[in-house]
C-alpha atoms as a PDB file:
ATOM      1  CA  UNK A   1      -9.370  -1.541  17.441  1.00  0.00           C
ATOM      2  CA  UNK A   2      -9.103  -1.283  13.654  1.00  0.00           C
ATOM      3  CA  UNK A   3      -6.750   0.273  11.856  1.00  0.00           C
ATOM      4  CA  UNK A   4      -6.259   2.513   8.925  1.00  0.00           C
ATOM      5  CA  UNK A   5      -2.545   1.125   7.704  1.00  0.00           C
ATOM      6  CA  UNK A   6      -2.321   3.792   5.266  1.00  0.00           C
ATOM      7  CA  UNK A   7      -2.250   7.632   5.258  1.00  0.00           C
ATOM      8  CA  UNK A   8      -0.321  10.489   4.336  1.00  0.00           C
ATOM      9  CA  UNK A   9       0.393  13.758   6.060  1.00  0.00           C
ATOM     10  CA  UNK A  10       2.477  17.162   4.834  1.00  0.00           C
ATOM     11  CA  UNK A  11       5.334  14.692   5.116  1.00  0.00           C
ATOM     12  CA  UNK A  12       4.731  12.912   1.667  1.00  0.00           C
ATOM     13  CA  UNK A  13       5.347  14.994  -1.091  1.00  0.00           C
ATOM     14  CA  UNK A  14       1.850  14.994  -2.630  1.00  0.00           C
ATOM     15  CA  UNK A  15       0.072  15.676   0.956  1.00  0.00           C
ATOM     16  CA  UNK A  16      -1.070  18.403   2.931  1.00  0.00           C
ATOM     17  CA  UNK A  17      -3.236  17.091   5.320  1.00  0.00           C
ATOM     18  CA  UNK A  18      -2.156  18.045   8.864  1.00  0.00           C
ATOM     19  CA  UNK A  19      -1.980  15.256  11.585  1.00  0.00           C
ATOM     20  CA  UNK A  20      -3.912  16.731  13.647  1.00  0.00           C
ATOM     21  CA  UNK A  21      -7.154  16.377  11.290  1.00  0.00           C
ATOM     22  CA  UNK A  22      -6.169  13.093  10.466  1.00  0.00           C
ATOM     23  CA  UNK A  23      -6.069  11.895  14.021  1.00  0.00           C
ATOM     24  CA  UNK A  24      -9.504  13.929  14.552  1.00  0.00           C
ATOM     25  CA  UNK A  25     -11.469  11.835  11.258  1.00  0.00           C
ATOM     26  CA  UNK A  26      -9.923   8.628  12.427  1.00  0.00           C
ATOM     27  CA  UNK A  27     -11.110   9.459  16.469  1.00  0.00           C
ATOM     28  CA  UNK A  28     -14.425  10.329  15.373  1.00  0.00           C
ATOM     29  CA  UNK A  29     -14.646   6.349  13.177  1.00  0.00           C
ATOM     30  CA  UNK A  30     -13.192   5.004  16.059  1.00  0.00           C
ATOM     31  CA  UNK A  31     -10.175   4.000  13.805  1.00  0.00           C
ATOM     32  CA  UNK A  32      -6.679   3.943  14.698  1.00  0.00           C
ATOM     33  CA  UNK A  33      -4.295   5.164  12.675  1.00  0.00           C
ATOM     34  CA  UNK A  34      -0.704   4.939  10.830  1.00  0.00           C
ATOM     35  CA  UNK A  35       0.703   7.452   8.783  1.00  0.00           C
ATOM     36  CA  UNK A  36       3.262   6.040   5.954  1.00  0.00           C
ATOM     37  CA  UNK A  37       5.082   9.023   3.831  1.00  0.00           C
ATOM     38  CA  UNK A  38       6.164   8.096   0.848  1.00  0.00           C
ATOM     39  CA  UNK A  39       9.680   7.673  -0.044  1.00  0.00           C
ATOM     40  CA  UNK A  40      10.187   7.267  -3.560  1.00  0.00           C
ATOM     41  CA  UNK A  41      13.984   7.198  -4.405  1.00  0.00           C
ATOM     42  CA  UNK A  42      15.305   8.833  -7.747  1.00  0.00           C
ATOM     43  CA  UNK A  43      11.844  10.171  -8.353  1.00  0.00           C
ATOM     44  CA  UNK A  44      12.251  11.502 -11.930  1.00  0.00           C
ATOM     45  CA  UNK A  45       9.656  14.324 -11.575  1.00  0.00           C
ATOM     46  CA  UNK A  46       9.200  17.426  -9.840  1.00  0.00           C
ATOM     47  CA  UNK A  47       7.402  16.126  -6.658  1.00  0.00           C
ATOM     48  CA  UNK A  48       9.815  15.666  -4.027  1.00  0.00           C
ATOM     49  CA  UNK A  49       8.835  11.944  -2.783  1.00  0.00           C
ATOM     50  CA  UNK A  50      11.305  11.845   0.287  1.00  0.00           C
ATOM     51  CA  UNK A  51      11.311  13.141   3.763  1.00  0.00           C
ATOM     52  CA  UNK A  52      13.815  13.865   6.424  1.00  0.00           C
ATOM     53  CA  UNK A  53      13.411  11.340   9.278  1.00  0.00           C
ATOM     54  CA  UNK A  54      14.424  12.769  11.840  1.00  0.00           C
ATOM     55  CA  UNK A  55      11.932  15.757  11.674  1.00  0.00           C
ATOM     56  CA  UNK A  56       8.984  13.259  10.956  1.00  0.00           C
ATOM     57  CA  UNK A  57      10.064  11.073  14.318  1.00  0.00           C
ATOM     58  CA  UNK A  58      10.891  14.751  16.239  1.00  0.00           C
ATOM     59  CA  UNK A  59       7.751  16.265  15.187  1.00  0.00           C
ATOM     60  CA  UNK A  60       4.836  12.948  15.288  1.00  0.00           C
ATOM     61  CA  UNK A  61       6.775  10.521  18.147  1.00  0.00           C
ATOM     62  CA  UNK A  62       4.796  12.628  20.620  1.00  0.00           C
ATOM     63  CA  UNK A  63       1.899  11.390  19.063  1.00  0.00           C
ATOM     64  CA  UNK A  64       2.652   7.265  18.637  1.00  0.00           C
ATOM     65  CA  UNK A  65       1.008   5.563  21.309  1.00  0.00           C
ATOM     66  CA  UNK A  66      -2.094   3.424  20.973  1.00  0.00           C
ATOM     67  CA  UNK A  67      -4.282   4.799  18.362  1.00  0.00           C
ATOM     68  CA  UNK A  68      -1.675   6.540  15.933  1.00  0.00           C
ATOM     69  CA  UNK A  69       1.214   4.230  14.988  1.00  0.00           C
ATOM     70  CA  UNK A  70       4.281   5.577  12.917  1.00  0.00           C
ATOM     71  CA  UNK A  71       5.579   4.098   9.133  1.00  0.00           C
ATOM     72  CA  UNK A  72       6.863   4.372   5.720  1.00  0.00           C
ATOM     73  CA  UNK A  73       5.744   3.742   2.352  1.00  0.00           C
ATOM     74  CA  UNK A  74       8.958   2.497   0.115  1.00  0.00           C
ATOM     75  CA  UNK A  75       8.512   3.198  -3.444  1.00  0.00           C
ATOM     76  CA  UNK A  76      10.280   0.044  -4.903  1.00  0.00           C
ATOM     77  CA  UNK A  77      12.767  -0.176  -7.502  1.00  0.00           C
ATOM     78  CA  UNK A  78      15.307  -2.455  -7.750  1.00  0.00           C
ATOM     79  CA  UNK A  79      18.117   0.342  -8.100  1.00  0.00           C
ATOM     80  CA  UNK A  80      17.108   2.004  -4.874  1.00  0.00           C
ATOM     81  CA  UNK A  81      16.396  -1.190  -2.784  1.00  0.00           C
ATOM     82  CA  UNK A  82      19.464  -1.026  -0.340  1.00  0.00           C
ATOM     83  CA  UNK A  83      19.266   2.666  -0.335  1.00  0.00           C
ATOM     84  CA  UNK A  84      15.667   2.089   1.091  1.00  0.00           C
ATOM     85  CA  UNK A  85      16.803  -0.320   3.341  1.00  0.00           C
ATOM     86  CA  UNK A  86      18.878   1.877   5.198  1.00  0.00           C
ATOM     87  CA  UNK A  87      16.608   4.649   5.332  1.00  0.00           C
ATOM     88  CA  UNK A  88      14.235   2.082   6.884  1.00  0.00           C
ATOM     89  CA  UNK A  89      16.422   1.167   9.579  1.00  0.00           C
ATOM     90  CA  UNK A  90      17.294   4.760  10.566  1.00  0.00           C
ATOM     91  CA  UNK A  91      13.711   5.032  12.935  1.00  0.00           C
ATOM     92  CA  UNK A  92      11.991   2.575  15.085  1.00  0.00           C
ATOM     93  CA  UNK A  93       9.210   2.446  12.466  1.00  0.00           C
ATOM     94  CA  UNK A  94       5.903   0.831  13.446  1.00  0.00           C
ATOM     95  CA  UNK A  95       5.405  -0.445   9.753  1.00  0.00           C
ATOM     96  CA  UNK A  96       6.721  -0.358   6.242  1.00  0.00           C
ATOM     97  CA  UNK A  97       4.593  -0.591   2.987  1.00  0.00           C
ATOM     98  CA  UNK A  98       6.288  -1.561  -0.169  1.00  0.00           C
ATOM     99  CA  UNK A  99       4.467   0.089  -3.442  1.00  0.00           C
ATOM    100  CA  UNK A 100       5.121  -0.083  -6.975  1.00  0.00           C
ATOM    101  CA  UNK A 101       4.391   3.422  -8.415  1.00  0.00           C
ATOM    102  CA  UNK A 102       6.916   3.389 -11.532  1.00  0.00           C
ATOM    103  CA  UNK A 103       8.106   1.118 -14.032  1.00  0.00           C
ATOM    104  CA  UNK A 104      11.155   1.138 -16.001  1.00  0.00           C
ATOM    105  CA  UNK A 105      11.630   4.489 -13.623  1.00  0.00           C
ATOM    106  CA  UNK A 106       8.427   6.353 -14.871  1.00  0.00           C
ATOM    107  CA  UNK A 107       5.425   6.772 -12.793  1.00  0.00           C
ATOM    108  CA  UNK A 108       2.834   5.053 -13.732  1.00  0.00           C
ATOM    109  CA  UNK A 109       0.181   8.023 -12.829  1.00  0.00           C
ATOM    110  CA  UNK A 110       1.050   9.423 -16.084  1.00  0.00           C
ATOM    111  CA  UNK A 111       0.339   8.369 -19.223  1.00  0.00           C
ATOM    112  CA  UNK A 112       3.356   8.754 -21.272  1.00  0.00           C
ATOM    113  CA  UNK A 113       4.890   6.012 -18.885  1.00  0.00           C
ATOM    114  CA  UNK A 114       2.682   3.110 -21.139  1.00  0.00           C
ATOM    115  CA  UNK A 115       4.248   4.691 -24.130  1.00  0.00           C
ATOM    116  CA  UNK A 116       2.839   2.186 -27.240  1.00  0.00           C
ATOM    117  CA  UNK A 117       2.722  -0.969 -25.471  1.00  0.00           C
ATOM    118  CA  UNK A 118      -1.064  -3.182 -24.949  1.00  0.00           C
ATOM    119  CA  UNK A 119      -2.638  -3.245 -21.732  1.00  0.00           C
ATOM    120  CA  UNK A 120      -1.552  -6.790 -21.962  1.00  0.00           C
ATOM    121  CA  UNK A 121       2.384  -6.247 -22.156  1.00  0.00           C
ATOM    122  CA  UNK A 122       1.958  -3.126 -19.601  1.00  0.00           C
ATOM    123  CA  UNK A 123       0.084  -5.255 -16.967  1.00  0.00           C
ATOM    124  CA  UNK A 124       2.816  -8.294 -17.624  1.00  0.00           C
ATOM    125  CA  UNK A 125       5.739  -5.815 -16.790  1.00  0.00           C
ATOM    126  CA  UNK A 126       3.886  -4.337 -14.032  1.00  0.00           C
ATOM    127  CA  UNK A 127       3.301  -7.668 -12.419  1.00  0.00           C
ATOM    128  CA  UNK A 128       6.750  -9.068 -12.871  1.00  0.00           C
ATOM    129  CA  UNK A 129       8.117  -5.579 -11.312  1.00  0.00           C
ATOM    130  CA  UNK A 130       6.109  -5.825  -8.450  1.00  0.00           C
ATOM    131  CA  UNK A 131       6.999 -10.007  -7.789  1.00  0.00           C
ATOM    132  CA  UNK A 132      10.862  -9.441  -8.432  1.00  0.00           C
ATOM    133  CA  UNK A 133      10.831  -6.248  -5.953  1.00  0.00           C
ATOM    134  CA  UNK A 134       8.783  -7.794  -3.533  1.00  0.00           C
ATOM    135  CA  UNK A 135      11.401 -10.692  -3.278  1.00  0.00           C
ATOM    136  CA  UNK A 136      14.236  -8.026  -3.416  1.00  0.00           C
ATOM    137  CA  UNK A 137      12.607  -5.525  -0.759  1.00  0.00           C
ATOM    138  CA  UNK A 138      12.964  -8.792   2.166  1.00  0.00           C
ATOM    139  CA  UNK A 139      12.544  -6.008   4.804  1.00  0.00           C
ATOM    140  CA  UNK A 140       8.878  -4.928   3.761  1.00  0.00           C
ATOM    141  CA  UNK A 141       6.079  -5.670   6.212  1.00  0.00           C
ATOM    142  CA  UNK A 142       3.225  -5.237   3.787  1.00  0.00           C
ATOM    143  CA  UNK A 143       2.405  -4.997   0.161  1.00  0.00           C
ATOM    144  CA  UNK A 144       0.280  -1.732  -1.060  1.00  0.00           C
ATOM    145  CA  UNK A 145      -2.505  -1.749  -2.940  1.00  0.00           C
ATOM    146  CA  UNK A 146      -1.918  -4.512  -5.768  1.00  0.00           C
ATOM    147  CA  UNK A 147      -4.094  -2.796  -8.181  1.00  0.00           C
ATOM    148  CA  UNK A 148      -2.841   0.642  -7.857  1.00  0.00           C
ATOM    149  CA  UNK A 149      -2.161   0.623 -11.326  1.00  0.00           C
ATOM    150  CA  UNK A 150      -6.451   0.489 -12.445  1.00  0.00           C
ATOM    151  CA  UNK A 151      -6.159   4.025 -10.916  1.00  0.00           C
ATOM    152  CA  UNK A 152      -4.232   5.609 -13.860  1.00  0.00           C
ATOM    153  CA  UNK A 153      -3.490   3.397 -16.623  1.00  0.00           C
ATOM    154  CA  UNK A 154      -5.121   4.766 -19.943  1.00  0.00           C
ATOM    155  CA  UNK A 155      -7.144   1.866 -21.527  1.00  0.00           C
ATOM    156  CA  UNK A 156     -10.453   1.347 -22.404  1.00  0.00           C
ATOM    157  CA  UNK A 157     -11.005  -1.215 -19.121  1.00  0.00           C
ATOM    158  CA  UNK A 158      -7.797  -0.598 -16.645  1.00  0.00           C
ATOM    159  CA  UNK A 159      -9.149  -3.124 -14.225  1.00  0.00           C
ATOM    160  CA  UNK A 160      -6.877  -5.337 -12.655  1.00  0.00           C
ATOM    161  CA  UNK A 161      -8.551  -8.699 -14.544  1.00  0.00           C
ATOM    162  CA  UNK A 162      -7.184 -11.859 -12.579  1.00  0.00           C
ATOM    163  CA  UNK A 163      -8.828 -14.152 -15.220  1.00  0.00           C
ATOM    164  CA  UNK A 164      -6.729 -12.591 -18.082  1.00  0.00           C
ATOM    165  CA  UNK A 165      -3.193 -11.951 -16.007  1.00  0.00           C
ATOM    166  CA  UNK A 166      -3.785 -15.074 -13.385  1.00  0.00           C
ATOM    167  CA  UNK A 167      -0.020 -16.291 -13.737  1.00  0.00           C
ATOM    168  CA  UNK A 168       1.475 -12.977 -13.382  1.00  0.00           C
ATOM    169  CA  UNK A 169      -0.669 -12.116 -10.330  1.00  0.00           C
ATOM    170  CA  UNK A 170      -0.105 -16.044  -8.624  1.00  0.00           C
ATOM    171  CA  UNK A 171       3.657 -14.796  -8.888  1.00  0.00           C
ATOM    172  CA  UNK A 172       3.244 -11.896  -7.125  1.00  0.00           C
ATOM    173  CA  UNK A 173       0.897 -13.572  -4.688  1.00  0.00           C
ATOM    174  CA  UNK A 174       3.705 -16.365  -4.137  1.00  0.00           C
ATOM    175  CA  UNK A 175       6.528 -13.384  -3.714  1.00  0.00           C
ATOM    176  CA  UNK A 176       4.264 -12.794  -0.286  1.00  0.00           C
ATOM    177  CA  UNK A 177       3.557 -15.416   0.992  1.00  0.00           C
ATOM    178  CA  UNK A 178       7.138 -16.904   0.600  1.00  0.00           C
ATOM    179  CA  UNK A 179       8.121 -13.445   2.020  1.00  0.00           C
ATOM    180  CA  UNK A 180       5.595 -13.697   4.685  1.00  0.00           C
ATOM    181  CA  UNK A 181       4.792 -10.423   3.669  1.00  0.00           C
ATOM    182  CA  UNK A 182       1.222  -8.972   4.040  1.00  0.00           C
ATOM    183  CA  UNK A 183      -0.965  -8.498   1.355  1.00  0.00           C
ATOM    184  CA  UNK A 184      -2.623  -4.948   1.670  1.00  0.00           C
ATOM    185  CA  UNK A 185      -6.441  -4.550   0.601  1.00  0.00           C
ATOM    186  CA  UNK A 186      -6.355  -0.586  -0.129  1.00  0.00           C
ATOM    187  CA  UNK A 187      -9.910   0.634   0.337  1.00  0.00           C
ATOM    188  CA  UNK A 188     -10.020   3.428  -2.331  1.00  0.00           C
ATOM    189  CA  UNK A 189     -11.289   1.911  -5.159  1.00  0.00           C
ATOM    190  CA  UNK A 190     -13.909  -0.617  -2.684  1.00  0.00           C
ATOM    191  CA  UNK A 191     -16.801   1.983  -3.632  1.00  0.00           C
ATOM    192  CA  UNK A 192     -17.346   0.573  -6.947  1.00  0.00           C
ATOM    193  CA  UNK A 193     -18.929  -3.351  -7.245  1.00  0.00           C
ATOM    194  CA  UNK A 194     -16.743  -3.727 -10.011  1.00  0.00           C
ATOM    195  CA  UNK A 195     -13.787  -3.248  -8.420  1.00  0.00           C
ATOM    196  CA  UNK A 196     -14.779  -5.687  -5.641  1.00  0.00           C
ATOM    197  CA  UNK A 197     -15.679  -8.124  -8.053  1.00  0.00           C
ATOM    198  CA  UNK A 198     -12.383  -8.068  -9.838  1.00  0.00           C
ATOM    199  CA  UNK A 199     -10.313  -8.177  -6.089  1.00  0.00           C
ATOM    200  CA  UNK A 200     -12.110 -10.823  -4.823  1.00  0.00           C
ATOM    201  CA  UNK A 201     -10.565 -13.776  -6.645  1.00  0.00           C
ATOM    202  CA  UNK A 202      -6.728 -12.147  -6.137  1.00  0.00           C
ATOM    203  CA  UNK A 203      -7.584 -12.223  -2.222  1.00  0.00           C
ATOM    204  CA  UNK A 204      -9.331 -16.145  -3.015  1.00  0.00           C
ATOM    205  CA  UNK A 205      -6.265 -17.354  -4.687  1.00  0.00           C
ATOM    206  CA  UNK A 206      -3.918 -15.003  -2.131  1.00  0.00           C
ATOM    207  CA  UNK A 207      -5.585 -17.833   1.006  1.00  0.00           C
ATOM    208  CA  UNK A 208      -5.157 -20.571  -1.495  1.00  0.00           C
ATOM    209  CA  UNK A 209      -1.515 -20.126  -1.843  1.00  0.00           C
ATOM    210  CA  UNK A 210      -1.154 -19.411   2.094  1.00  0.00           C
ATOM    211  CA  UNK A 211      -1.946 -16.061   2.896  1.00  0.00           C
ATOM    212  CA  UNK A 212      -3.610 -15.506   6.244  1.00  0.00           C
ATOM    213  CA  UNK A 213      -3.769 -11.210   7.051  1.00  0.00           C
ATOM    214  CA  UNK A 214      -4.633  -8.457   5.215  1.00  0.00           C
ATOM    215  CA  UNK A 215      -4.059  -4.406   6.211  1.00  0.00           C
ATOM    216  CA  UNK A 216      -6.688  -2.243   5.766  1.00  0.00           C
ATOM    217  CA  UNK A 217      -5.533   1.233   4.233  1.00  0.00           C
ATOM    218  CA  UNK A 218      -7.262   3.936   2.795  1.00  0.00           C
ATOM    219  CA  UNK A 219      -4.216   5.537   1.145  1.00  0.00           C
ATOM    220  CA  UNK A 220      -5.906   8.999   2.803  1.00  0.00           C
ATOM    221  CA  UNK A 221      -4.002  12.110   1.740  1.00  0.00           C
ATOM    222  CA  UNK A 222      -7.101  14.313   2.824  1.00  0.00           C
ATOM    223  CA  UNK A 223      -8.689  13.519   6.198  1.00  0.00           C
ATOM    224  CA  UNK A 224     -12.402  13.277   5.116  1.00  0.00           C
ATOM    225  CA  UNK A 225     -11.155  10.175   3.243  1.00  0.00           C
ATOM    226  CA  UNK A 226      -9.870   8.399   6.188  1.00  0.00           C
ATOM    227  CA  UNK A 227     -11.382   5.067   7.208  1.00  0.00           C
ATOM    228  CA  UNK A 228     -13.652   5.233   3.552  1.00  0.00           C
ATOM    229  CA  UNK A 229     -15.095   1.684   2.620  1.00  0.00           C
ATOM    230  CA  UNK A 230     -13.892  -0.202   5.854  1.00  0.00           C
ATOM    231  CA  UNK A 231     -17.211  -1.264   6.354  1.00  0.00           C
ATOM    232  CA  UNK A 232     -16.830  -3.069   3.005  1.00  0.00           C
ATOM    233  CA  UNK A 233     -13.389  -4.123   3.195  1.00  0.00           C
ATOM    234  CA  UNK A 234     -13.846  -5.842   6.384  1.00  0.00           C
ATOM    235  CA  UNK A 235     -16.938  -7.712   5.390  1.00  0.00           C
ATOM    236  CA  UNK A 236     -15.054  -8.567   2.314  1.00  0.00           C
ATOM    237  CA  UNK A 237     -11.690 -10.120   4.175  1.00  0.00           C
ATOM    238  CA  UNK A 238     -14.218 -11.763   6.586  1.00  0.00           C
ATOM    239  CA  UNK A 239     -15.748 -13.566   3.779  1.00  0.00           C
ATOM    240  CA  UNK A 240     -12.879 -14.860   2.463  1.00  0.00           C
ATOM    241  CA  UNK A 241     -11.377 -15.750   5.978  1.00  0.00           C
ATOM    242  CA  UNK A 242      -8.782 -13.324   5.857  1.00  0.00           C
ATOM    243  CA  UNK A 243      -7.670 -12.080   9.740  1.00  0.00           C
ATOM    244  CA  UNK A 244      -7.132  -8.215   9.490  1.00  0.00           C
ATOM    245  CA  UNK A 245      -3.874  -7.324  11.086  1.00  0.00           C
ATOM    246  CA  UNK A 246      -2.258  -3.485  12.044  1.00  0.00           C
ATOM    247  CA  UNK A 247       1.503  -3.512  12.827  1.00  0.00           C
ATOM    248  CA  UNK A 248       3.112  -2.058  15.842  1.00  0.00           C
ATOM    249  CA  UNK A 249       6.540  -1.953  16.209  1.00  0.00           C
ATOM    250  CA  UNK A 250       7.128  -4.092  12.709  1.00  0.00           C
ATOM    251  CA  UNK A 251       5.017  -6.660  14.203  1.00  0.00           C
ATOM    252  CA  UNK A 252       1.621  -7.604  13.016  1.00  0.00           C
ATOM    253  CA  UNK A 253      -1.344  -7.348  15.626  1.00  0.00           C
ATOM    254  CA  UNK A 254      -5.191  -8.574  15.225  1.00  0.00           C
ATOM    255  CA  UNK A 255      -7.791  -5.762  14.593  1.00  0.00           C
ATOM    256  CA  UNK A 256     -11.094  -5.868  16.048  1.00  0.00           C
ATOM    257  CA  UNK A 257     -14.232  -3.968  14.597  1.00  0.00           C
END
């Protein structure tokens, strides 16, 4: 079966999709599914971006079983890392995502968090925040969507651009693989040709260096966006001979179409 690695219920913070919808969408693709709720340490705005574990285990474990699978997305900063850690060992999680969403502890969704600097000194510090917590965060299973920042940032072209920021991305790219962490290829942005066409030589160069699996995850926080571009993603990962992987009990598992 293939799997959405990457959905959000009334857990995270910025969700209120109910599980039982999500489970419904993802039945009706014929997708399995794993819910990750954020958990973004020292947030510094209003959203609360933690969750108590214990009700999220009480309230989904009678769900886990084949078809819906149980994580944690990790917001990660180098000041929270061990904190994380611990909060990751607390459940028998199925799988844990590692994300950048702030740097220099502002979230990048905003603009004020670029302040004056170019595109090109942003995307550097970016880049290097995402290798040296990647390295730091040993206890990740998977990396989240690499470009994340294209979503928000506030220039003229926010694409991701491996031709112009090749050496900061190969670092990041070597952080997983020496890692053996698991490059995630987040479907949101997979409806535009553009976007495909600025992945496709971070997932080349992510083989080159030794990367073999790739998650598929939607980053759904509604359920009608469940499952969107797989069709896409997987015929992109199968072109560049990358084997897409779900994880079950914080080990990785083949997905079939």
């Amino acid at each position: 079966m293939l799997f959405d690695s990457h959905s959000h219920t009334e857990f995270s913070g910025d969700s209120e999709m109910k599980a039982k919808d999500a489970v419904a969408a993802a039945q009706r693709l014929g997708l399995g599914l794993v819910f990750t709720e954020h958990l973004d340490l020292d947030y510094p705005g209003d959203i609360d971006f933690t969750f108590n574990p214990d009700a999220y285990w009480q309230t989904y474990e009678p769900l886990r079983g084949s078809q819906l699978r149980l994580g944690v997305e990790v917001g990660m900063q180098l000041s929270t890392c061990d904190r994380s850690r611990s909060f990751t060992e607390w459940l028998p999680f199925d799988l844990v995502i590692g994300a950048i969403h702030m740097v220099d502890g502002q979230d990048i969704y905003y603009k004020e968090a670029y302040g004056d600097l170019s595109k090109d000194e942003f995307y550097h510090k970016y880049y290097q925040s995402m290798a040296d917590n990647v390295r730091a965060h040993t206890f990740i299973d998977v990396l989240a969507h690499i470009d994340y920042i294209a979503r928000y940032a506030p220039y003229d072209d926010p694409e991701i651009a491996y031709g112009s920021f090749s050496d900061d991305i190969d670092e990041v790219l070597r952080a997983v693989v020496e890692t053996d962490t698991v490059l995630e290829l987040n479907t949101r942005r997979l409806g535009s040709r553009r976007s495909l066409k600025e992945l496709a030589p971070v997932y080349a160069r992510y083989r080159e260096l030794g990367g073999r699996c790739v998650t598929l995850g939607s980053d759904a926080h509604t359920a009608d966006a469940i499952g969107a571009h797989f069709a896409a993603a997987w015929d992109f990962a199968e072109a560049l001979g990358l084997q897409v992987v779900t994880f079950c009990g914080r080990l990785p598992e083949s997905c079939q179409k």
